[in-house]
Protein backbone atom coordinates (compact mmCIF):
# COMPACT_ATOMS: atom_id res chain seq x y z
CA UNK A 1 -8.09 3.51 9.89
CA UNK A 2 -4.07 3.90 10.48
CA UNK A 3 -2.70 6.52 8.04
CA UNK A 4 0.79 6.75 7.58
CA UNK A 5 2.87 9.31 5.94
CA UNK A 6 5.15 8.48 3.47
CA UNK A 7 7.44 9.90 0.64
CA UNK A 8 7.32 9.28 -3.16
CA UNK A 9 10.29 10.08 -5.51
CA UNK A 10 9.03 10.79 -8.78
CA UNK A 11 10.70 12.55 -11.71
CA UNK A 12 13.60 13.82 -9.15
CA UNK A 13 10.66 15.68 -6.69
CA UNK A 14 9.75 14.18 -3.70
CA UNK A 15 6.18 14.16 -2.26
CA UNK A 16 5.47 13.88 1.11
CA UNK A 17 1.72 11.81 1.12
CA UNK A 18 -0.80 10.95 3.83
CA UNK A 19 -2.10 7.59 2.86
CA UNK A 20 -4.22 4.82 4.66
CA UNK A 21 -1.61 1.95 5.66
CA UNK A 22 -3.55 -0.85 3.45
CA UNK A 23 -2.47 1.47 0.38
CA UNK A 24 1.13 2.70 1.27
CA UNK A 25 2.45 -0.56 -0.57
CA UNK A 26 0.20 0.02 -3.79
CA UNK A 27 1.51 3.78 -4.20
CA UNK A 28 4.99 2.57 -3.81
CA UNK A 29 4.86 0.05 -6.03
CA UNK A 30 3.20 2.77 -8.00
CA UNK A 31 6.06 5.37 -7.24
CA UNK A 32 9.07 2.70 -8.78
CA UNK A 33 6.66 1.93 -11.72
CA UNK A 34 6.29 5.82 -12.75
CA UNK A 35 10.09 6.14 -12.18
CA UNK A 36 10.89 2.74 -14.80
CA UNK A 37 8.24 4.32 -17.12
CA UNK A 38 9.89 7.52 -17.13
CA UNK A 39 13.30 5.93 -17.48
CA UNK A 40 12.22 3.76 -19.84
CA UNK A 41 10.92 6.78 -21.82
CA UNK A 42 14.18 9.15 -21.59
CA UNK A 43 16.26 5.96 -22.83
CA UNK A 44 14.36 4.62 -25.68
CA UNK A 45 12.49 7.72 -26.84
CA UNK A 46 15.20 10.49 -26.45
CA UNK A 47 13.05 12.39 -24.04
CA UNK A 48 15.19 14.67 -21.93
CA UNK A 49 12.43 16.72 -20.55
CA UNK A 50 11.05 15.32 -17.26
CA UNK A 51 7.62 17.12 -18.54
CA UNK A 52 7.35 15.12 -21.62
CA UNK A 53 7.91 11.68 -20.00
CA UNK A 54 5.83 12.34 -17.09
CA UNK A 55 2.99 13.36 -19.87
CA UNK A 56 3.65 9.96 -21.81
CA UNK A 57 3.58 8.14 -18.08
CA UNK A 58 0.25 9.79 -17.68
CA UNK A 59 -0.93 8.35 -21.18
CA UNK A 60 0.40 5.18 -20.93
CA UNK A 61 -1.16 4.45 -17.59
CA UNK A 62 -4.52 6.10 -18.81
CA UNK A 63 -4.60 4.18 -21.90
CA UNK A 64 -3.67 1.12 -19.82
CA UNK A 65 -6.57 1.89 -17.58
CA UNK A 66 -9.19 2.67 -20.00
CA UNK A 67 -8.28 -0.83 -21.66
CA UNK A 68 -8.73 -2.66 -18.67
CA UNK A 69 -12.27 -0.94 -17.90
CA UNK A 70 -13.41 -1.98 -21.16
CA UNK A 71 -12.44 -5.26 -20.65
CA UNK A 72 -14.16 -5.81 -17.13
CA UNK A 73 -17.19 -4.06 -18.92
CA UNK A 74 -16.85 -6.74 -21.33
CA UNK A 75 -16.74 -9.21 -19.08
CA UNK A 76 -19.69 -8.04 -16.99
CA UNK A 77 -21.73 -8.32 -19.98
CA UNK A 78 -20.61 -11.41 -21.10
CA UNK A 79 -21.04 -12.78 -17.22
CA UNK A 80 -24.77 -11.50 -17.24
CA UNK A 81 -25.80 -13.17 -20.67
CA UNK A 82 -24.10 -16.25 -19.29
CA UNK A 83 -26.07 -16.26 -16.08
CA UNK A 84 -29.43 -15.31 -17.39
CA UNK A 85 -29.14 -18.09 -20.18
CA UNK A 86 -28.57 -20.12 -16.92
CA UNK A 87 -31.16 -18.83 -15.27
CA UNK A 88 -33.69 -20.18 -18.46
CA UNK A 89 -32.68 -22.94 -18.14
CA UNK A 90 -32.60 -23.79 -14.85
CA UNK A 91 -36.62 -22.56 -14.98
CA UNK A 92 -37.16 -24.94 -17.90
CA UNK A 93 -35.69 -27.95 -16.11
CA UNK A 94 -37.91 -27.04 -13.10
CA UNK A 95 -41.08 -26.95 -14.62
C-alpha cells in the first residue's frame, strides 16, 4: 500500500498527515469542506473564535454522520424484510 504524506490547512494550522494514496483525495476534499464550514460559521453566526467553529464543524459533521447511519440502518432493515418476504414466496411458488 503507497502512503503519501500530505498537508491539511485547517482553521489557519497546518497538519502534516501520513495517509494511504487511495484516501489522500477524500481528506482533501475533507480539508476544503472543514475550512467552508468554518467560514461559513464565522460569517453567518458571528463566530470569531476558531475554537467555537471548529466545535460546531465537529457537530455538524457528527450529526450529519449519525443521520446517515440511521438511515443505512434503516435501509438494511427494510432490505432484509423485503428479501425474506421474497424468499416466502419464492418457496411457495416452488412447492
Amino acid at each position: 500500500m503507497e502512503v503519501r504524506r500530505i498537508t491539511i490547512n485547517i482553521a489557519g494550522r497546518v497538519y502534516p498527515l501520513n495517509v494511504p494514496a487511495a484516501e489522500e483525495e477524500t481528506l482533501r476534499k475533507v480539508g476544503k469542506q472543514i475550512e467552508n464550514m468554518i467560514k461559513d460559521f464565522e460569517q453567518n453566526f458571528d463566530v470569531r473564535d476558531k475554537q467555537d467553529a471548529l466545535a460546531m464543524c465537529a457537530l455538524k459533521l457528527g450529526t450529519n454522520a449519525e443521520v446517515l447511519s440511521v438511515n443505512y440502518e434503516k435501509n438494511i432493515n427494510s432490505t432484509n424484510v423485503r428479501l425474506q418476504s421474497m424468499n416466502r414466496l419464492l418457496d411457495e411458488t416452488g412447492k
